[in-house]
Protein backbone atom coordinates (compact mmCIF):
# COMPACT_ATOMS: atom_id res chain seq x y z
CA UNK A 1 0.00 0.00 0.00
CA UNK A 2 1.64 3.20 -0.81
CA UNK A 3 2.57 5.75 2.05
CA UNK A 4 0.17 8.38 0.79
CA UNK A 5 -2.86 6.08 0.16
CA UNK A 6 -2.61 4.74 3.16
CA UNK A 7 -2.63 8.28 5.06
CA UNK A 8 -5.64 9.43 2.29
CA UNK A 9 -7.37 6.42 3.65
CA UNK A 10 -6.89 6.88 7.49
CA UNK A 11 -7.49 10.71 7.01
CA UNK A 12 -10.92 9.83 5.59
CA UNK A 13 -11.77 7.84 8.15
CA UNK A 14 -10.48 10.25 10.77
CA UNK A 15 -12.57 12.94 9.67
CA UNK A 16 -15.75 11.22 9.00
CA UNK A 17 -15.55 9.92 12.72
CA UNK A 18 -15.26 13.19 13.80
CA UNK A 19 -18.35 14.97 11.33
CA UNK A 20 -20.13 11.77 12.55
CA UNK A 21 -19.21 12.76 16.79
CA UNK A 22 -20.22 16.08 16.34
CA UNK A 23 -23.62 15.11 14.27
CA UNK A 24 -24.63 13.32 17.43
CA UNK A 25 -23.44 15.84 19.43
CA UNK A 26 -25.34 18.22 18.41
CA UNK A 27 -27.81 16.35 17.45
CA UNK A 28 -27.74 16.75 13.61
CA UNK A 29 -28.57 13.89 11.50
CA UNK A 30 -26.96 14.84 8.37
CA UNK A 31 -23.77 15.37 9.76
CA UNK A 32 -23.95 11.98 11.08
CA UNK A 33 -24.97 10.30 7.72
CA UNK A 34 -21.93 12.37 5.95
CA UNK A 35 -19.60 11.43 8.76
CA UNK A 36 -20.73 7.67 8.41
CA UNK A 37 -20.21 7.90 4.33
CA UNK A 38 -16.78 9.41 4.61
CA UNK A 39 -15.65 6.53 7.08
CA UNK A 40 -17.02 4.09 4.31
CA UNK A 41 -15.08 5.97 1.84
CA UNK A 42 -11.93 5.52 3.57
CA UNK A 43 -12.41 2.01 4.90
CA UNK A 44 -13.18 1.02 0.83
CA UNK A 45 -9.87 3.14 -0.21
CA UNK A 46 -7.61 0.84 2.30
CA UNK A 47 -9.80 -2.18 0.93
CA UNK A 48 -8.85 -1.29 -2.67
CA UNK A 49 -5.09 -0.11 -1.75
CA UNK A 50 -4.89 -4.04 -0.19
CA UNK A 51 -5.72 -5.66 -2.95
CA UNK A 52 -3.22 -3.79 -5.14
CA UNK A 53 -0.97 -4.86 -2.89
CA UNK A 54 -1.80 -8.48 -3.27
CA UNK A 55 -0.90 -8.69 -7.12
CA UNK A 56 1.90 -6.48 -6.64
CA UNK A 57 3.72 -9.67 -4.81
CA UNK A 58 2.77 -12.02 -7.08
């Protein structure tokens, strides 16, 4: 997985917990929903970046 993938993948994930903390915080149900979306977004990044990885070594 390259370095900067990797970090584009955590830092989704990162801030979509955050949007998704302070949508329940304050009690704001779109914020959650894009919070939750951006998390997906960077969980399916590190998916794809993994998979790369696995024909790269073959």
């Amino acid at each position: 997985m390259g370095a900067d993938d990797k970090l584009e993948a955590k830092g989704d994930q990162l801030k979509g917990k955050v949007k998704e903390g302070i949508g329940d915080a304050t009690n704001d149900p779109g914020l959650q929903a894009e919070g939750s979306a951006e998390q997906s977004k960077g969980h399916l990044k590190e998916a794809v970046e993994k998979v790369k990885d696995a024909f790269k070594k073959d």
